[in-house]
N, C-alpha and C. Protein backbone atom coordinates (compact mmCIF):
# COMPACT_ATOMS: atom_id res chain seq x y z
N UNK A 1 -11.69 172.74 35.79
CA UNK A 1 -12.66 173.14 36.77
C UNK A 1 -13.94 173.57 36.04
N UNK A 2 -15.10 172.98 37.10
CA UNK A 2 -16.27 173.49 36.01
C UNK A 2 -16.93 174.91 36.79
N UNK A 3 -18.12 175.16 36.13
CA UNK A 3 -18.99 176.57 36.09
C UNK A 3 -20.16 175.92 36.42
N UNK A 4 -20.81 176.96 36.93
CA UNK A 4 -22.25 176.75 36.83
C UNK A 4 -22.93 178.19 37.30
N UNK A 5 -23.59 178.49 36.21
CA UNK A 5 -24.10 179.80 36.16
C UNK A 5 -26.03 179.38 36.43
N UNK A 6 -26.11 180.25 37.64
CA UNK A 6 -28.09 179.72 38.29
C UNK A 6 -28.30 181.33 37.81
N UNK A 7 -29.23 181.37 37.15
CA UNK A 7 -30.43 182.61 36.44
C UNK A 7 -31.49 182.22 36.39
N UNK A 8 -32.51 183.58 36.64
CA UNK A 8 -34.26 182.46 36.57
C UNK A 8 -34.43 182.73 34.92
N UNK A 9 -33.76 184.30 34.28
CA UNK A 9 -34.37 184.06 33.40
C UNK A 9 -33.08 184.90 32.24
N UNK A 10 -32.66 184.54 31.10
CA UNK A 10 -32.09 185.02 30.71
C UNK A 10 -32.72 185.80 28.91
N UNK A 11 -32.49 186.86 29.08
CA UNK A 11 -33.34 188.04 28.04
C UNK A 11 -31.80 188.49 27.04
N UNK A 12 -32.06 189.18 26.29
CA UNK A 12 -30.73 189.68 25.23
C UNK A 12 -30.39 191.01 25.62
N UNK A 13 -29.16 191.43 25.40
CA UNK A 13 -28.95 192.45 26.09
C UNK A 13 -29.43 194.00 26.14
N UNK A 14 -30.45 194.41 25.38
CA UNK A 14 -31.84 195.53 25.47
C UNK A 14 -32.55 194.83 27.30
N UNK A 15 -33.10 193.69 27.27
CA UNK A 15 -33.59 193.21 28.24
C UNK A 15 -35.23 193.02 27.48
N UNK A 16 -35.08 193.33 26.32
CA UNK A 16 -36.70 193.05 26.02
C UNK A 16 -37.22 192.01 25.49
N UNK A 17 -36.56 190.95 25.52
CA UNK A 17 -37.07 189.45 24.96
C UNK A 17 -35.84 188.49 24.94
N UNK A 18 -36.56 187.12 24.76
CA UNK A 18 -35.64 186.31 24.64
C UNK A 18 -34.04 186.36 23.61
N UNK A 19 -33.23 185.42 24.33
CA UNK A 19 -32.20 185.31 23.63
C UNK A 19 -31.50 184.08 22.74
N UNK A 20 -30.93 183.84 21.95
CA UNK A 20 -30.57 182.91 21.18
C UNK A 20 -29.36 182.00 22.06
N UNK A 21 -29.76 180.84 22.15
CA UNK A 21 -29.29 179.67 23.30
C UNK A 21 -28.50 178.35 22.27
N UNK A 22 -27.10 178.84 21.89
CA UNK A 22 -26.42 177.37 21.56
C UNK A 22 -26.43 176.23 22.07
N UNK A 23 -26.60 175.15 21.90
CA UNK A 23 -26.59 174.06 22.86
C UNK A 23 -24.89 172.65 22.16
N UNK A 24 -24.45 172.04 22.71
CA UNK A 24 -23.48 171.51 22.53
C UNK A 24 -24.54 170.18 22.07
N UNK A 25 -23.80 169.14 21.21
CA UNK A 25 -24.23 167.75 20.96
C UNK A 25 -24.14 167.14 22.66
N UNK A 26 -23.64 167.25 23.31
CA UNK A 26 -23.54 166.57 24.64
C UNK A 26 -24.86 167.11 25.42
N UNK A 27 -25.22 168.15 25.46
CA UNK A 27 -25.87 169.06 26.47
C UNK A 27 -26.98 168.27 27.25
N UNK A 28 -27.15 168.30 28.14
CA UNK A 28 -29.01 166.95 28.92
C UNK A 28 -29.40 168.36 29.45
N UNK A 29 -30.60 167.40 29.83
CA UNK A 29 -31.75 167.92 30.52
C UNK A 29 -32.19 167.02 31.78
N UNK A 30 -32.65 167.28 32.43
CA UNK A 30 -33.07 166.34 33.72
C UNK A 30 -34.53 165.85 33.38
N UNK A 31 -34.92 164.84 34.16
CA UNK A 31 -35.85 164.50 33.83
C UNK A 31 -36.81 164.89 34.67
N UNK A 32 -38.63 164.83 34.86
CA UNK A 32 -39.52 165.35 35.39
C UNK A 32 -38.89 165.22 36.95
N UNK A 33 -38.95 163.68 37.09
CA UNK A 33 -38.70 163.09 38.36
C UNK A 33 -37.13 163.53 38.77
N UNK A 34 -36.21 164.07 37.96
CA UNK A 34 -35.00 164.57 38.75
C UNK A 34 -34.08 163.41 38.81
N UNK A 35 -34.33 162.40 38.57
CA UNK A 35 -33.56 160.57 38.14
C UNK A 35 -32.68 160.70 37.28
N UNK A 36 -33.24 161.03 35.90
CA UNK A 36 -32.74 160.40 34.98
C UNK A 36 -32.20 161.89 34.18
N UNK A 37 -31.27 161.49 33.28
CA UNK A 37 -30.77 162.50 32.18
C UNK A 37 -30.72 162.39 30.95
N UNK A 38 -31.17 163.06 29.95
CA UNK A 38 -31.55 162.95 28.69
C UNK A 38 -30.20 163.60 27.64
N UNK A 39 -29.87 163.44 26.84
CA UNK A 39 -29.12 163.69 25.66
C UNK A 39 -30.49 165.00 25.13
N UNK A 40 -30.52 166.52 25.63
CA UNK A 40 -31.43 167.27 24.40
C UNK A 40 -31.42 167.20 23.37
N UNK A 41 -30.05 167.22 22.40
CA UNK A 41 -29.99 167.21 20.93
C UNK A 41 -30.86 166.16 20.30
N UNK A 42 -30.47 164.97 21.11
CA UNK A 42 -30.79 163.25 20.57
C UNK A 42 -32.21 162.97 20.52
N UNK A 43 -33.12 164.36 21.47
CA UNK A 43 -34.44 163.90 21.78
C UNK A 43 -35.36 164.59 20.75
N UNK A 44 -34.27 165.75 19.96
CA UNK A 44 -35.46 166.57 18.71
C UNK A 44 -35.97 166.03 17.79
N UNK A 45 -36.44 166.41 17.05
CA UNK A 45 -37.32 166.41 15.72
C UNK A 45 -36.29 167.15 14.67
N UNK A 46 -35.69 165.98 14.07
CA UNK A 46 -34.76 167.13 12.92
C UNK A 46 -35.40 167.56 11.96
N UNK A 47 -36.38 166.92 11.28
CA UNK A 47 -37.04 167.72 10.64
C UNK A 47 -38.64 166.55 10.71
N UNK A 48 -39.43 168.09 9.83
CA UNK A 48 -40.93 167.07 9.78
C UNK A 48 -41.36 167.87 8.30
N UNK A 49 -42.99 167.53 7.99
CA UNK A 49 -43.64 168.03 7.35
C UNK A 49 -45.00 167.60 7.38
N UNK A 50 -45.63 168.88 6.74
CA UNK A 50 -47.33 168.56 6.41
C UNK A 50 -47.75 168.73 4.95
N UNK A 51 -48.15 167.65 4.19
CA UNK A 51 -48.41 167.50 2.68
C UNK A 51 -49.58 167.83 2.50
N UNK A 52 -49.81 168.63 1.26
CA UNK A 52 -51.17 167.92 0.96
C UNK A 52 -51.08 167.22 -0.20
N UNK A 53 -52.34 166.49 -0.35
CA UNK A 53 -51.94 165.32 -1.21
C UNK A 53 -53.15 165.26 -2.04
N UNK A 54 -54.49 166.20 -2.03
CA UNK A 54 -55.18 166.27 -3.43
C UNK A 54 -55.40 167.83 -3.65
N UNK A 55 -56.22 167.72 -4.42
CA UNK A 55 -56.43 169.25 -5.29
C UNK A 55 -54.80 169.70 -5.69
N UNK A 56 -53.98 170.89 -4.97
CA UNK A 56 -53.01 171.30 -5.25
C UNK A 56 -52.14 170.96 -4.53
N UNK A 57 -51.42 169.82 -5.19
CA UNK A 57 -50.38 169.13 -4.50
C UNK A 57 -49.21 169.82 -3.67
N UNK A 58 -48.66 170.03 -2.69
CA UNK A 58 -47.33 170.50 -1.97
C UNK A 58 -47.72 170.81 -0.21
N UNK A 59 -46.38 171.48 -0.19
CA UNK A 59 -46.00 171.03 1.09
C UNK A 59 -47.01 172.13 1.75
N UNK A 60 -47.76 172.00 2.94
CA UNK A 60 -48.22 173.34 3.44
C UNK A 60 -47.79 173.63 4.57
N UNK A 61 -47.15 173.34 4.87
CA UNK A 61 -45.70 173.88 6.20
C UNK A 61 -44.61 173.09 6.48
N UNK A 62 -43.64 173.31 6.22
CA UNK A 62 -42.20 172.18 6.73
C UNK A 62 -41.41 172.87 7.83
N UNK A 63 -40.33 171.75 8.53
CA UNK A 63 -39.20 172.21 8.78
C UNK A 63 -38.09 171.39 8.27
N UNK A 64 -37.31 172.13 7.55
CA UNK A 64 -35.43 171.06 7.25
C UNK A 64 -36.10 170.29 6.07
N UNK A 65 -37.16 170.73 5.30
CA UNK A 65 -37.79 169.89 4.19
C UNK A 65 -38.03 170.66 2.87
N UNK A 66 -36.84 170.52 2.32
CA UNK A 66 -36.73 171.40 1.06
C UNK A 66 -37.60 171.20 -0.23
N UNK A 67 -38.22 170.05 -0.89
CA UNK A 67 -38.93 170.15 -1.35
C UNK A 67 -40.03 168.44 -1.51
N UNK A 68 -41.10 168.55 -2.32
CA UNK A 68 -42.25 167.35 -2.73
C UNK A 68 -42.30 166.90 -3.47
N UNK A 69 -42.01 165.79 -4.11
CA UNK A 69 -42.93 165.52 -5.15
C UNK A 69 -43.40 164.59 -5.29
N UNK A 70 -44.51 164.87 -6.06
CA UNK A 70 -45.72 164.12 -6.05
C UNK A 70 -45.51 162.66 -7.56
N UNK A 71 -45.09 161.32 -7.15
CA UNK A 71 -44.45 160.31 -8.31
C UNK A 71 -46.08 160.00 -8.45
N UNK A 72 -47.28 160.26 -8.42
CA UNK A 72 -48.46 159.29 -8.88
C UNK A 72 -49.72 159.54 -7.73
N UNK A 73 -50.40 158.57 -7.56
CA UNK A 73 -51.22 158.23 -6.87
C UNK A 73 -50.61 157.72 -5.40
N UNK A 74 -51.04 158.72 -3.90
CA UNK A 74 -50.62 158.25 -3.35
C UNK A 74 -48.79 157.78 -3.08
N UNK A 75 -48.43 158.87 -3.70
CA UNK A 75 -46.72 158.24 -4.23
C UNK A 75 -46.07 159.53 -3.96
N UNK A 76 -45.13 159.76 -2.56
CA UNK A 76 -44.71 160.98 -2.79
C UNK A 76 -43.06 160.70 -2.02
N UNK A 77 -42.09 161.90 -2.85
CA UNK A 77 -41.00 161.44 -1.94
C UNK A 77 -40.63 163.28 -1.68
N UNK A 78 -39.90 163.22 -0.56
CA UNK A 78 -39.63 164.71 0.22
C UNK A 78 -37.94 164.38 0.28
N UNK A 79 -37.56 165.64 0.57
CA UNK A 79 -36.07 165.95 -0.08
C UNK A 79 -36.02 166.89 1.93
N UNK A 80 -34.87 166.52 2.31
CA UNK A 80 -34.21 167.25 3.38
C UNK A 80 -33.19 168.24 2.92
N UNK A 81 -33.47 169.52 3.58
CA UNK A 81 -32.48 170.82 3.62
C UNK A 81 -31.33 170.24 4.09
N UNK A 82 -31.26 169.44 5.30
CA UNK A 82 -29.94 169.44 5.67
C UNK A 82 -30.14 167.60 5.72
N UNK A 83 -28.89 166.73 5.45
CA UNK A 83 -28.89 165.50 5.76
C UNK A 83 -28.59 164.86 6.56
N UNK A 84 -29.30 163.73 7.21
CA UNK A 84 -28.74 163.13 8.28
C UNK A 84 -27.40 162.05 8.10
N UNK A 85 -26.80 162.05 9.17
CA UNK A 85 -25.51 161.69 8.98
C UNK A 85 -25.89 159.72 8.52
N UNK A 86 -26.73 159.36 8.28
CA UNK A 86 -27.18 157.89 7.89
C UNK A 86 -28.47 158.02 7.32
N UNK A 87 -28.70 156.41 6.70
CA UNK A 87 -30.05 156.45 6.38
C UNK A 87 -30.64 155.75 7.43
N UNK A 88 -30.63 155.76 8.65
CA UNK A 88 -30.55 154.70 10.15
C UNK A 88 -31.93 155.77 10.81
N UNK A 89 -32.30 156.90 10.15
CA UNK A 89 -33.14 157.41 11.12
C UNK A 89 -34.20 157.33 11.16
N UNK A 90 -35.29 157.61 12.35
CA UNK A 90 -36.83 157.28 12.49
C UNK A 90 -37.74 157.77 12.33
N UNK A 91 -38.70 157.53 11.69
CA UNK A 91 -39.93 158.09 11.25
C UNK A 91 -40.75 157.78 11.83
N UNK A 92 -42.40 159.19 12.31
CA UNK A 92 -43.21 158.78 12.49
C UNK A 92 -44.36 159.84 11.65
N UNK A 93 -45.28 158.96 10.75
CA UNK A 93 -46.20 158.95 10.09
C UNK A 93 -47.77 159.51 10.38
N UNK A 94 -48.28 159.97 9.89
CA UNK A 94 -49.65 159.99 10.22
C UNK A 94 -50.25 160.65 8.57
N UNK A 95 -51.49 160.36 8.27
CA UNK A 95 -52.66 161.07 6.94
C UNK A 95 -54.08 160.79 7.54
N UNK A 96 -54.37 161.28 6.53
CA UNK A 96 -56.41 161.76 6.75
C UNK A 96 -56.84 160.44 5.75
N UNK A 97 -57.68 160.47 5.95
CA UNK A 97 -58.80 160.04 4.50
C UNK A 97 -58.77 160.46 3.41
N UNK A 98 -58.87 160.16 2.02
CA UNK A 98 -58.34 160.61 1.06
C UNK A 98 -59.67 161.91 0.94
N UNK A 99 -61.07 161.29 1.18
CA UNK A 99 -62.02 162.39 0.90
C UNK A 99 -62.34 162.98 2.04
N UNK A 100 -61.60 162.84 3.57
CA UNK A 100 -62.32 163.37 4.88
C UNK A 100 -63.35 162.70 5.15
N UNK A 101 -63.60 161.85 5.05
CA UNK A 101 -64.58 160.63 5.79
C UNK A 101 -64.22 159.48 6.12
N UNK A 102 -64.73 158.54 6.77
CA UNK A 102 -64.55 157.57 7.51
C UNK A 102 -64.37 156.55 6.37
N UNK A 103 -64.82 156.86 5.34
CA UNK A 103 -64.61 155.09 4.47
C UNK A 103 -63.25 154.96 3.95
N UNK A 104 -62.11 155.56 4.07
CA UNK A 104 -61.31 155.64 3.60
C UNK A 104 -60.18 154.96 5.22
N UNK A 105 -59.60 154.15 5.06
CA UNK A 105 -58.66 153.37 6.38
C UNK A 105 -57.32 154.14 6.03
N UNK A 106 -56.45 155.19 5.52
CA UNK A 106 -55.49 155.23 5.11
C UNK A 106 -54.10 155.05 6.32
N UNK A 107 -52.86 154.42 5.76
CA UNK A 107 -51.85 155.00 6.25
C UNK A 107 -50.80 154.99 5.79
N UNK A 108 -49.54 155.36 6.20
CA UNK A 108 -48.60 156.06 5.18
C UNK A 108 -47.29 154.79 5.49
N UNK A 109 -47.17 154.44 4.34
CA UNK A 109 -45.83 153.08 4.35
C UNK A 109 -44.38 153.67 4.15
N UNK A 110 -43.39 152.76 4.01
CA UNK A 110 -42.12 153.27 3.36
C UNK A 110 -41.86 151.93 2.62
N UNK A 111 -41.30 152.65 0.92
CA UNK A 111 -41.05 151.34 0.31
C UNK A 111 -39.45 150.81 0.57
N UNK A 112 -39.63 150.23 1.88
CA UNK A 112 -38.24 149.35 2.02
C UNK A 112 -37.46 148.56 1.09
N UNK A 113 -38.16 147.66 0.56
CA UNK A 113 -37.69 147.03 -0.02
C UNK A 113 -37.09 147.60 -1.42
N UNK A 114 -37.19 148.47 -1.71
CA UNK A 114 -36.13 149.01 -3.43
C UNK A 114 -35.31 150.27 -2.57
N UNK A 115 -35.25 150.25 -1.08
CA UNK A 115 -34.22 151.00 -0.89
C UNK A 115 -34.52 152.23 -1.08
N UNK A 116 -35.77 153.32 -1.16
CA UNK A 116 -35.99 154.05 -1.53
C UNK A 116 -35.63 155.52 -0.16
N UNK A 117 -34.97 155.14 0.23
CA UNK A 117 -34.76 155.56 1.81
C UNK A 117 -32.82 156.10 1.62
N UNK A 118 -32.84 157.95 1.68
CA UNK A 118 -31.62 157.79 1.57
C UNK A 118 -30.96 159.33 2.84
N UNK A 119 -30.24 159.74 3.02
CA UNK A 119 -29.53 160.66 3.82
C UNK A 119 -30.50 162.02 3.90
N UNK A 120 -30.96 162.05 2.40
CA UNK A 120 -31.59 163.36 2.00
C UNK A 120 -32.90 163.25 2.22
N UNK A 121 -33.73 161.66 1.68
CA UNK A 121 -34.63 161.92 0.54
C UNK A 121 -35.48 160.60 0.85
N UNK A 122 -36.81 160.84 1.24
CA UNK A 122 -37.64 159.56 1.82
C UNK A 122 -38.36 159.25 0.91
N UNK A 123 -39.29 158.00 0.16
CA UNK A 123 -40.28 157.99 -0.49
C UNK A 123 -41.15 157.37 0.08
N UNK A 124 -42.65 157.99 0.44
CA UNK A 124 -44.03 156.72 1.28
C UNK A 124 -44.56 156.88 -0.11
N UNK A 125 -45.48 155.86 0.49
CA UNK A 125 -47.21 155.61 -0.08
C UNK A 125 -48.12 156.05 1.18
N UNK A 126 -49.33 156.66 0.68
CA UNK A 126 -50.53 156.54 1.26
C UNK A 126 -51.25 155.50 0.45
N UNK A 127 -51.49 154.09 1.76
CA UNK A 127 -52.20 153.16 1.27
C UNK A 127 -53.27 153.03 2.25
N UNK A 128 -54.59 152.41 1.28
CA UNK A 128 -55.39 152.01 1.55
C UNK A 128 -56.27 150.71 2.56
N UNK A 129 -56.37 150.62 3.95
CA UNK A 129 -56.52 149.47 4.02
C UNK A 129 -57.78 148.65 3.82
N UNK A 130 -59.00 149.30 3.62
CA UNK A 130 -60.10 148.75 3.23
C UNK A 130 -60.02 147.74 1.63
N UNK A 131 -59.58 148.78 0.64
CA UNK A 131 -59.78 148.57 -0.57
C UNK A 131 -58.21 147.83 -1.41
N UNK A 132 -57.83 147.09 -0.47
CA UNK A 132 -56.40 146.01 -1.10
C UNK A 132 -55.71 146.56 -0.82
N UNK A 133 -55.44 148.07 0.15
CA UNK A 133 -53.73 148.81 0.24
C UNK A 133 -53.43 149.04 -1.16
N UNK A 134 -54.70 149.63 -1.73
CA UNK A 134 -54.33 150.37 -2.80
C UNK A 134 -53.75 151.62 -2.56
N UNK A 135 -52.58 152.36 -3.22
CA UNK A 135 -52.63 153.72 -2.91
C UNK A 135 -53.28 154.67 -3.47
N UNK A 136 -53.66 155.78 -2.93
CA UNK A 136 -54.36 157.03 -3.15
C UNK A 136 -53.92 157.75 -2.43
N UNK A 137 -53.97 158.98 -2.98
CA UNK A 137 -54.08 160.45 -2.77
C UNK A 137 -54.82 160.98 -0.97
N UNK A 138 -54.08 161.15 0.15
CA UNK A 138 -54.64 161.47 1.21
C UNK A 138 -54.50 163.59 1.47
N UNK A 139 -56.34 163.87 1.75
CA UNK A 139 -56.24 165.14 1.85
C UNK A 139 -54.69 165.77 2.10
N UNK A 140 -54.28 164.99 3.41
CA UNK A 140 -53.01 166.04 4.22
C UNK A 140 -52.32 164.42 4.89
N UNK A 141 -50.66 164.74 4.67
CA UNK A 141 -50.23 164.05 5.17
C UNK A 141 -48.75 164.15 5.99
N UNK A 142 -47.79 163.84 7.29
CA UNK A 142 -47.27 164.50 8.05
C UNK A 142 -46.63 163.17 8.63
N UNK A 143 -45.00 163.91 8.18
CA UNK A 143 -43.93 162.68 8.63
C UNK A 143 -42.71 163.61 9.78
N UNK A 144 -42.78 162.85 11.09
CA UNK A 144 -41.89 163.83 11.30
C UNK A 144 -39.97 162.66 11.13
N UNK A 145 -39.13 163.32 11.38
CA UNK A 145 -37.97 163.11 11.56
C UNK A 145 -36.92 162.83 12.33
N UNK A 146 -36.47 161.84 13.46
CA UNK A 146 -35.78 161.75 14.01
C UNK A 146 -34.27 161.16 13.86
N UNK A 147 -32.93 161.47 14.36
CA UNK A 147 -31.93 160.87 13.77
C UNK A 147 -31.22 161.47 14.20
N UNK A 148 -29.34 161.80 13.93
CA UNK A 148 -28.53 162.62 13.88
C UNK A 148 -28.25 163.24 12.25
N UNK A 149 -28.29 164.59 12.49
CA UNK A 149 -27.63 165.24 11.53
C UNK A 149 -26.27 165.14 10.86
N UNK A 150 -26.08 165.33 9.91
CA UNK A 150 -24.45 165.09 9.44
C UNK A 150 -23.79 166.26 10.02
């Protein structure tokens, strides 16, 4: 037999602020329209980050992203706190201009092809598209993480 507990708002037991909310791998959410049902776990962000990528190289805020490093020009690979249960999961990308101006086309690749893609541990380029997809060095750069966790 099931439960169903209706509250407008649930606080910790002082009553003075929020409380810490487990959620199950199964758990949904409804959708705007009240239709459809979502998987919550399946819809997060397991982890992300924001690089910088000249003057003083590293991370300037993460989540689940233990550490940077910087292989060269434009050449960086990031290490996950916790691993996803495959290397099957999805990325989405974004960087600046290497100097903050417009002459610079950059965006951020993954080198597929040598496999550089693993449970833990991603490696991009920031490449160039004006100047041959050369890589370089982009001010700030920000990958987030989607997938299942192990």
């Amino acid at each position: 037999m099931t439960s169903q507990l209706n509250v407008d708002i649930i606080v910790d037991k002082a009553g003075s602020g929020g409380s810490n909310v487990r959620m199950a791998n199964t758990s949904t959410y409804v959708s705007d329209g009240g239709n459809v049902t979502q998987n919550t776990v399946q819809g997060l962000v397991k982890s992300w980050y924001c690089l910088q990528g000249t003057d003083t190289f590293g991370l300037k805020d993460s989540f689940n992203t233990a550490s940077a490093t910087d292989n060269g020009e434009g050449d960086y690979t990031t290490v996950r706190t916790n691993a996803f249960s495959n290397a099957n999961y999805a990325t989405a990308a974004l960087c600046s201009s290497a100097d903050g101006s417009s002459a610079h086309y950059n965006f951020t690749v993954e080198n597929q092809d040598n496999r550089l893609r693993t449970t833990t541990s991603l490696r991009t380029y920031i490449l160039n598209a004006i100047s041959g997809q050369g890589a370089n060095d982009a001010l700030e750069s920000s990958v987030s993480f989607m997938g299942d966790l192990a």
